[in-house]
N, C-alpha and C. Protein backbone atom coordinates (compact mmCIF):
# COMPACT_ATOMS: atom_id res chain seq x y z
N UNK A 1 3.37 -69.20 -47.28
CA UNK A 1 4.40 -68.18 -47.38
C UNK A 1 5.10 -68.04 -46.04
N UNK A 2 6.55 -68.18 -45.89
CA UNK A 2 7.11 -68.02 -44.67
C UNK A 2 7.58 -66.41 -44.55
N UNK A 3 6.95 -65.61 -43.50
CA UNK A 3 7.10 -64.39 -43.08
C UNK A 3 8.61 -64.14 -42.40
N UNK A 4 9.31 -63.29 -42.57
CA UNK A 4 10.73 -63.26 -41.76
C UNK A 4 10.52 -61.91 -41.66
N UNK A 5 11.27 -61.42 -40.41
CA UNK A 5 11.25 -59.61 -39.73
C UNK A 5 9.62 -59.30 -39.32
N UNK A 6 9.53 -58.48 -39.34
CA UNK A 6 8.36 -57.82 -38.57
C UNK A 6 8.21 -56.50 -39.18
N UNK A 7 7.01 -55.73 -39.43
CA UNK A 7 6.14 -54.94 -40.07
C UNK A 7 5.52 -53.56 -38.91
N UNK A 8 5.88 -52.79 -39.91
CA UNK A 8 5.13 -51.42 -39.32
C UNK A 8 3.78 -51.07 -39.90
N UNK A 9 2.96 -51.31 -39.54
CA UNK A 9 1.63 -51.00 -40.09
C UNK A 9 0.25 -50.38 -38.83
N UNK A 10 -0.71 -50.19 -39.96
CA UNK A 10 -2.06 -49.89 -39.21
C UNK A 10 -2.55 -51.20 -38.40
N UNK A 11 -3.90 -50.39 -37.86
CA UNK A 11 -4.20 -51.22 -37.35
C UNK A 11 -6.25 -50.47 -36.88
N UNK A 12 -6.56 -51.94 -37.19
CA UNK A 12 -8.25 -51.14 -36.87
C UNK A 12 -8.68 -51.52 -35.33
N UNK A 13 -7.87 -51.37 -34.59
CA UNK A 13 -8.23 -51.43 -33.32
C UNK A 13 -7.01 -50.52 -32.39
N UNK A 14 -7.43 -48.87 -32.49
CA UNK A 14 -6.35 -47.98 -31.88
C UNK A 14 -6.52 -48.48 -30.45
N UNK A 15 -7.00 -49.04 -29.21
CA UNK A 15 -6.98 -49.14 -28.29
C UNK A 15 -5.47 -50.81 -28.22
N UNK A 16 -5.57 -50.80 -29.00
CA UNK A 16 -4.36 -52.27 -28.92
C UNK A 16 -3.13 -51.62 -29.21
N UNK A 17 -3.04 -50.41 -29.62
CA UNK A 17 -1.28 -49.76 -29.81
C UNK A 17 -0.59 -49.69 -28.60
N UNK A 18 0.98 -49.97 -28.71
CA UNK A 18 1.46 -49.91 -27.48
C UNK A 18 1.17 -51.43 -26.31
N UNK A 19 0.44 -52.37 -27.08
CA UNK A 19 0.55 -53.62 -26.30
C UNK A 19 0.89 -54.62 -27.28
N UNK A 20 1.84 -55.39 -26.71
CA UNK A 20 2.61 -56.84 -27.17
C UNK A 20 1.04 -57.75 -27.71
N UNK A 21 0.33 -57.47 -28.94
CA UNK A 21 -0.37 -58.20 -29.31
C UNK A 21 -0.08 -58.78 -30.82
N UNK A 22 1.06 -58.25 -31.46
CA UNK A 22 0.92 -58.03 -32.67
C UNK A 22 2.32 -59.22 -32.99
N UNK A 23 2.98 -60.20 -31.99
CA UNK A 23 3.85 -60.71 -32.11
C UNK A 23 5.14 -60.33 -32.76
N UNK A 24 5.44 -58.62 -32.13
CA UNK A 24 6.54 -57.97 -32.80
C UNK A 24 6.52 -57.08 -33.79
N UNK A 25 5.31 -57.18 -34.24
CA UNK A 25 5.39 -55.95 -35.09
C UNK A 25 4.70 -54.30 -34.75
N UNK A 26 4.94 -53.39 -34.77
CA UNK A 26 4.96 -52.24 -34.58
C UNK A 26 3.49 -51.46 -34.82
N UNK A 27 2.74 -51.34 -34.30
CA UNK A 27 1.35 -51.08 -34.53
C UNK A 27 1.04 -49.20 -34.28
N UNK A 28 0.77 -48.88 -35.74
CA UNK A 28 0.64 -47.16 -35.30
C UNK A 28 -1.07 -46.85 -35.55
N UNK A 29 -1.61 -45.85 -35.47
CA UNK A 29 -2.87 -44.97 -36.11
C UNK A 29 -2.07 -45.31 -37.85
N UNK A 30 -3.42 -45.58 -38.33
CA UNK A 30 -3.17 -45.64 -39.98
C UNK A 30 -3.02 -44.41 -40.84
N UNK A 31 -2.87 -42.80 -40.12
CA UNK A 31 -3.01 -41.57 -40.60
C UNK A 31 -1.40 -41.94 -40.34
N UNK A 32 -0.68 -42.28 -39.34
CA UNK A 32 0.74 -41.63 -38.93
C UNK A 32 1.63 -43.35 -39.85
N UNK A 33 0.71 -44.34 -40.50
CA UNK A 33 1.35 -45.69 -40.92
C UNK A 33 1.90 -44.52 -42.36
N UNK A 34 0.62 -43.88 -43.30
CA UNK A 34 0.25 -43.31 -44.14
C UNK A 34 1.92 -42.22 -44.30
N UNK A 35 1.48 -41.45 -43.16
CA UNK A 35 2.92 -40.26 -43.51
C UNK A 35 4.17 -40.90 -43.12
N UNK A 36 4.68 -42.07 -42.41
CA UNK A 36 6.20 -43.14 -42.29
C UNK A 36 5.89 -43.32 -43.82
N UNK A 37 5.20 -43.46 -44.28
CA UNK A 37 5.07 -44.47 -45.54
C UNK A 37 5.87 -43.21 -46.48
N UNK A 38 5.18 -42.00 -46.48
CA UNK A 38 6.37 -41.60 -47.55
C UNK A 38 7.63 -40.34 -47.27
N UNK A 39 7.78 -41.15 -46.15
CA UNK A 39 8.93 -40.39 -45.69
C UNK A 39 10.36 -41.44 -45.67
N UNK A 40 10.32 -42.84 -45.54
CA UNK A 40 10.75 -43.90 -45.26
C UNK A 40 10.66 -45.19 -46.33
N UNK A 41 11.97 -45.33 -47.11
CA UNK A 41 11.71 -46.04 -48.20
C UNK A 41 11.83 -47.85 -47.71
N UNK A 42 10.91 -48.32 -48.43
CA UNK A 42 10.62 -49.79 -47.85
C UNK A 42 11.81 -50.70 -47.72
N UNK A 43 12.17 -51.33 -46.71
CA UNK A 43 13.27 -52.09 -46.62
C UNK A 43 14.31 -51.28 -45.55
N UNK A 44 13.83 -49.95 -45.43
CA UNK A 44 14.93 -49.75 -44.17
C UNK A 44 15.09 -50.04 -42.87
N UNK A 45 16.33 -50.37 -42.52
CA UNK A 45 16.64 -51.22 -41.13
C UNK A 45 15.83 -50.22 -39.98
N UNK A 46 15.24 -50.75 -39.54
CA UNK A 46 14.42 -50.14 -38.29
C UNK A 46 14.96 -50.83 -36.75
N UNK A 47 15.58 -50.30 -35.65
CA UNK A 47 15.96 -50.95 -34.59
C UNK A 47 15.25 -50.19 -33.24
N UNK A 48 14.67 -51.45 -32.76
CA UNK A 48 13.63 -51.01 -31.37
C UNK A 48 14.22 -52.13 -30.73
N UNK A 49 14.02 -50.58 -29.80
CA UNK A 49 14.76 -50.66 -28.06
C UNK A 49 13.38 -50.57 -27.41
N UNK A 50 14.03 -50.95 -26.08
CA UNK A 50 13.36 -50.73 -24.79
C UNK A 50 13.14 -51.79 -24.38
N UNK A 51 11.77 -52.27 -23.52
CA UNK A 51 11.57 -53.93 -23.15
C UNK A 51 10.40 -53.78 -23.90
N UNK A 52 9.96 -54.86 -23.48
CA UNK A 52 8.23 -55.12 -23.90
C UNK A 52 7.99 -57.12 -23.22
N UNK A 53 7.05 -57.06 -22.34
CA UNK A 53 6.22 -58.05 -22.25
C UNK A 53 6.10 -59.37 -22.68
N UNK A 54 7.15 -60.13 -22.89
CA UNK A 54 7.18 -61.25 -23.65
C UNK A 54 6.70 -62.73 -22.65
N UNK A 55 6.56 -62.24 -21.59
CA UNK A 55 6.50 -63.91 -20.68
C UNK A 55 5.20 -64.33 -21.08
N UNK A 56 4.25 -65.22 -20.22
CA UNK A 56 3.00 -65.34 -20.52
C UNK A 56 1.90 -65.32 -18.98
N UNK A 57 0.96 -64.84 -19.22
CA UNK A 57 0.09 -64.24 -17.98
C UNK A 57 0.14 -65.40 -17.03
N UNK A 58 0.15 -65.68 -16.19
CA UNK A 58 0.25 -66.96 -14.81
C UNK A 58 -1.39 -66.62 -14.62
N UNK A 59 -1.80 -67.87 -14.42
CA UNK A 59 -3.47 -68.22 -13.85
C UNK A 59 -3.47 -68.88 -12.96
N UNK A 60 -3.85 -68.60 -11.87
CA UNK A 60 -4.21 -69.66 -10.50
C UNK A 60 -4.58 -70.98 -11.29
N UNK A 61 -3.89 -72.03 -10.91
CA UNK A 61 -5.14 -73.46 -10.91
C UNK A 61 -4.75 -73.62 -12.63
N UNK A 62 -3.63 -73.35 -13.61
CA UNK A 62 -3.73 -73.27 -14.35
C UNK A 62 -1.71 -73.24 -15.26
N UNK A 63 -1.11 -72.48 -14.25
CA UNK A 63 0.27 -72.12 -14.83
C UNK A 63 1.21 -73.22 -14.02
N UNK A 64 1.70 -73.99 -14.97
CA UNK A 64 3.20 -74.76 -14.17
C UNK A 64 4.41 -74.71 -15.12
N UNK A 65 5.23 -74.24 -14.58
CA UNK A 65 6.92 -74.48 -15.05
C UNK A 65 7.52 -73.53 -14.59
N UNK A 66 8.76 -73.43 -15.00
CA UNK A 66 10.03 -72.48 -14.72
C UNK A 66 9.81 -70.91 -14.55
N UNK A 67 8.75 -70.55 -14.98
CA UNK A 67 7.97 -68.97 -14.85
C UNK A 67 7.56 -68.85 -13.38
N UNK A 68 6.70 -69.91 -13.38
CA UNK A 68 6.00 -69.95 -11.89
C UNK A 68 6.86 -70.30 -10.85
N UNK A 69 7.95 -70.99 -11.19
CA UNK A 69 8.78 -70.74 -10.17
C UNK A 69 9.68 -69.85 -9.87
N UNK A 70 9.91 -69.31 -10.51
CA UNK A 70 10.78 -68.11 -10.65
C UNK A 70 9.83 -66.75 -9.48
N UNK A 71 8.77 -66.74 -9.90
CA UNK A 71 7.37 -66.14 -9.48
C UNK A 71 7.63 -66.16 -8.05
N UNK A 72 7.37 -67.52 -7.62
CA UNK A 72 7.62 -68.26 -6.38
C UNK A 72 8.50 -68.10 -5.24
N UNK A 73 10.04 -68.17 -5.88
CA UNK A 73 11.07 -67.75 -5.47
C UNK A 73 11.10 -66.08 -5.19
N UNK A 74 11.14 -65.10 -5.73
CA UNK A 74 10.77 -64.00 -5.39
C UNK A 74 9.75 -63.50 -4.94
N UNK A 75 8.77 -64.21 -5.04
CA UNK A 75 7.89 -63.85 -3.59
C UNK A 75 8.01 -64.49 -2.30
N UNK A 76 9.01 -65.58 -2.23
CA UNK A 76 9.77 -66.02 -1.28
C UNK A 76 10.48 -65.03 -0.46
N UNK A 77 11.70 -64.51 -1.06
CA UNK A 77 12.72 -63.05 -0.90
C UNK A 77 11.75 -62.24 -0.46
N UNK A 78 11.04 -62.36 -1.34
CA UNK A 78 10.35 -60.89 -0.60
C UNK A 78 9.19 -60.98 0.76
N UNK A 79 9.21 -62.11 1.44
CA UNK A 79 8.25 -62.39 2.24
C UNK A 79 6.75 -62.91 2.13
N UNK A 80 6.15 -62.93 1.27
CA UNK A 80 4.80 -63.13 0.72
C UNK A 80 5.02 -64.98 0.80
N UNK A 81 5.49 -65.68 -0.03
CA UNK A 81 5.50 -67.46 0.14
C UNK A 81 5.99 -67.59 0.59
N UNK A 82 5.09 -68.79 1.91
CA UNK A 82 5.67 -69.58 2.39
C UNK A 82 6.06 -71.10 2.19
N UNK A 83 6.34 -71.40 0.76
CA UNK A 83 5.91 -72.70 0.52
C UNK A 83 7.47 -72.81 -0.13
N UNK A 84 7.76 -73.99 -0.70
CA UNK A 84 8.80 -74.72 -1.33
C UNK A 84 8.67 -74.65 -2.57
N UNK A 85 9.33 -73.45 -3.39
CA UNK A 85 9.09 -73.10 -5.10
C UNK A 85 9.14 -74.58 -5.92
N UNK A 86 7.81 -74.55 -6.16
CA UNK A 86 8.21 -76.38 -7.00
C UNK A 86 7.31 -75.85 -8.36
N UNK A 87 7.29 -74.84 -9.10
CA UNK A 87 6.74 -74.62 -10.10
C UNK A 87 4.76 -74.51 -10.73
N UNK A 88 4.76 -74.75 -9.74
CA UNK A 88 2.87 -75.35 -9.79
C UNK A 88 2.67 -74.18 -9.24
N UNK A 89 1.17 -73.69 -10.03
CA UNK A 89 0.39 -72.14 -9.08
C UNK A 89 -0.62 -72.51 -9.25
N UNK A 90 -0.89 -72.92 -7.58
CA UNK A 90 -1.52 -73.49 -6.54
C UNK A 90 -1.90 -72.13 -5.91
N UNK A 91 -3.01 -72.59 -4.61
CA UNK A 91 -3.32 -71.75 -3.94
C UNK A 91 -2.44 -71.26 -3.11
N UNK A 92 -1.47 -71.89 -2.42
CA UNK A 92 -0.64 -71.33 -1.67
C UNK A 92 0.35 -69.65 -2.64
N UNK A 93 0.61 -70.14 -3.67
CA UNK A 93 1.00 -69.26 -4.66
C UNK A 93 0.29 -67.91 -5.53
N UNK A 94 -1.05 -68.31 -4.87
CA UNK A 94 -2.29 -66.95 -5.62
C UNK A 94 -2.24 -66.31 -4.05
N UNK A 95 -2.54 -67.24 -3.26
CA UNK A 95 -2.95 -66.25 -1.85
C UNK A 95 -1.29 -65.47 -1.60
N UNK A 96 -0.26 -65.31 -1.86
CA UNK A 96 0.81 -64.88 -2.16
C UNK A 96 1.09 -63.50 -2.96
N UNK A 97 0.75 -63.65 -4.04
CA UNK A 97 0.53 -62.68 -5.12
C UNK A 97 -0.80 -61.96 -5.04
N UNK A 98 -2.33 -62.73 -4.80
CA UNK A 98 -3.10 -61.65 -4.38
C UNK A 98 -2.76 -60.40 -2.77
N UNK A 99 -1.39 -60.75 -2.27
CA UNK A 99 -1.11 -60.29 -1.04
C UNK A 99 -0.16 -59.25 -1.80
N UNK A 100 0.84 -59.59 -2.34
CA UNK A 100 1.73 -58.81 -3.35
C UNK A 100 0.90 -57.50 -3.80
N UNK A 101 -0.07 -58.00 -4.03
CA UNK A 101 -0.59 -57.01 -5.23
C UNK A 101 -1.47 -56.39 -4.34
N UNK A 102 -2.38 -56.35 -3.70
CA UNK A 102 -2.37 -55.38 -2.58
C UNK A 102 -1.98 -54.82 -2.16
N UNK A 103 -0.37 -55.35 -1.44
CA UNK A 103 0.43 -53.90 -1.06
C UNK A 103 1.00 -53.15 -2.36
N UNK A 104 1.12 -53.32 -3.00
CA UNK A 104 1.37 -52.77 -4.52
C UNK A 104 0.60 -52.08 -5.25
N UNK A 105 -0.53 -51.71 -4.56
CA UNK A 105 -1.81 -50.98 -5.29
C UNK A 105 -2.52 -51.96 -6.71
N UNK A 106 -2.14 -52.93 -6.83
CA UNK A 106 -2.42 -53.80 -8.25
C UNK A 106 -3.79 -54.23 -7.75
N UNK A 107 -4.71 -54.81 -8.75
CA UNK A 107 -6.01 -55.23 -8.09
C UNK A 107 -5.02 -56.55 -7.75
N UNK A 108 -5.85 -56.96 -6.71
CA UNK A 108 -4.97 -58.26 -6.37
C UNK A 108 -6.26 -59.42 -6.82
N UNK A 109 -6.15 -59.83 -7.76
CA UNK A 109 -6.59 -60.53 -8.76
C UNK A 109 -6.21 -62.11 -8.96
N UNK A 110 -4.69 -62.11 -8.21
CA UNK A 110 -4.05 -63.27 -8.41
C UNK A 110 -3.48 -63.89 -9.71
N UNK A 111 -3.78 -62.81 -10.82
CA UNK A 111 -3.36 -63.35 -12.34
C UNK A 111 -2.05 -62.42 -12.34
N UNK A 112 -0.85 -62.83 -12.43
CA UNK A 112 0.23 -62.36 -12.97
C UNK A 112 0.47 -61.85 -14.34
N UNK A 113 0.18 -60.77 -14.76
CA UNK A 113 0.55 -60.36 -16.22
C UNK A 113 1.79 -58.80 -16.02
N UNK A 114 1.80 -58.55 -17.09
CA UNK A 114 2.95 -57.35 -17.20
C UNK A 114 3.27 -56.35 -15.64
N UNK A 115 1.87 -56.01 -15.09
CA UNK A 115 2.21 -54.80 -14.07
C UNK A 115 2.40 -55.71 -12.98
N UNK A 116 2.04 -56.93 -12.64
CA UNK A 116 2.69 -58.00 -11.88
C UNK A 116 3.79 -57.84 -11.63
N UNK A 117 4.80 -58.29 -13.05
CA UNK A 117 5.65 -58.72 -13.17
C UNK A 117 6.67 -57.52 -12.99
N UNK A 118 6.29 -56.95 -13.72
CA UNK A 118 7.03 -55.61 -13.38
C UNK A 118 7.39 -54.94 -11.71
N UNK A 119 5.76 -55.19 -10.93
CA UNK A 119 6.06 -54.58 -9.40
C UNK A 119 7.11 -55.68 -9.23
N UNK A 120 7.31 -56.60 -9.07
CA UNK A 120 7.61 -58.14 -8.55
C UNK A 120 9.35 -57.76 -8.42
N UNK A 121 9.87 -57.40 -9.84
CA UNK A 121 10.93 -56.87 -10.51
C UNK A 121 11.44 -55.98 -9.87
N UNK A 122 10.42 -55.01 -9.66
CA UNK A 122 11.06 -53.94 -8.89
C UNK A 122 11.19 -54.23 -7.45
N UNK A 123 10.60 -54.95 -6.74
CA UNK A 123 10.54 -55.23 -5.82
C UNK A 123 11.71 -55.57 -4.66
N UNK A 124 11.99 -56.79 -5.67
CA UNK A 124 12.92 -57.52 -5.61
C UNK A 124 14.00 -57.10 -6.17
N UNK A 125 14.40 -56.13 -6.95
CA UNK A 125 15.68 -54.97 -7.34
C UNK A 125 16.07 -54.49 -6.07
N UNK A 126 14.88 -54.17 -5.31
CA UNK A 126 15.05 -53.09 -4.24
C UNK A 126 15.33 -53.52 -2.62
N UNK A 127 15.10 -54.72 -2.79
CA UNK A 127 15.63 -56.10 -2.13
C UNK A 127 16.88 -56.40 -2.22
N UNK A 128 17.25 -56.38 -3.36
CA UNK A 128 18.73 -56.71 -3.33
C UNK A 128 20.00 -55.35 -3.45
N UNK A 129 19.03 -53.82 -3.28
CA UNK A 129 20.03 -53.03 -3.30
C UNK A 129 20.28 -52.42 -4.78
N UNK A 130 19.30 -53.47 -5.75
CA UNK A 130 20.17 -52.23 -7.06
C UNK A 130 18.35 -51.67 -7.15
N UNK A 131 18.94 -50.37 -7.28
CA UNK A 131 17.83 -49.10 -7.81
C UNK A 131 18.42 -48.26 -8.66
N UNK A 132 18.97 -49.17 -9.77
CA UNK A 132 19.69 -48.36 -10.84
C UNK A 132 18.38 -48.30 -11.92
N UNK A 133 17.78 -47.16 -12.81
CA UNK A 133 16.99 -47.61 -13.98
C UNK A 133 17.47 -48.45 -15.09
């Protein structure tokens, strides 16, 4: 069966609401799936805003392409690498980001996922002068 759009439903794991696990679909408590359900007749256009998390987590010794360089390059700008952004996360590129994330209060862990990416973002916004939300 080929699935098209994305679904508002329960879910038996309330600690996963509110995280990009569900590949787009909308994850509530099954008491509040229950009362949408008959307030909201099936098939109506539903439109969500905001961002959400779509890249994929960077691993030391593990992530190469256009992410990691991107990664690279802005921790370039921002002082942290000293190396030549060539896409590979290498050690030169964890000892970088575990430095990032230290001054950033992040555990500095060296794994790039959402609050990474996000300080990184802001970082580098604030680098270039825009501090617009």
């Amino acid at each position: 069966m080929l699935w098209i759009g994305y679904g508002i439903h329960g879910t038996d794991d309330p600690p996963s609401i509110g995280n990009a696990v569900s590949h787009g679909c909308v994850r509530l408590l099954n008491q509040q799936v229950e009362e949408l359900f008959e307030m909201v007749p099936i098939g109506t256009a539903v439109n969500i805003i905001g961002q959400v998390f779509t890249g994929r987590v960077l691993i030391p010794g593990q992530a190469t392409g256009t992410d990691v360089r991107a990664v690279q390059e802005i921790l370039r700008i921002l002082g942290y690498y000293r190396g030549e952004p060539d896409g590979v996360y290498g050690p030169g590129t964890a000892d970088a980001v575990r430095r990032f994330q230290a001054d950033n209060n992040l555990p500095p862990d060296a794994i790039v996922g959402p609050a990474t990416y996000d300080a990184l973002l802001d970082a580098f916004d604030q680098e270039r002068g825009n501090v617009a939300p």
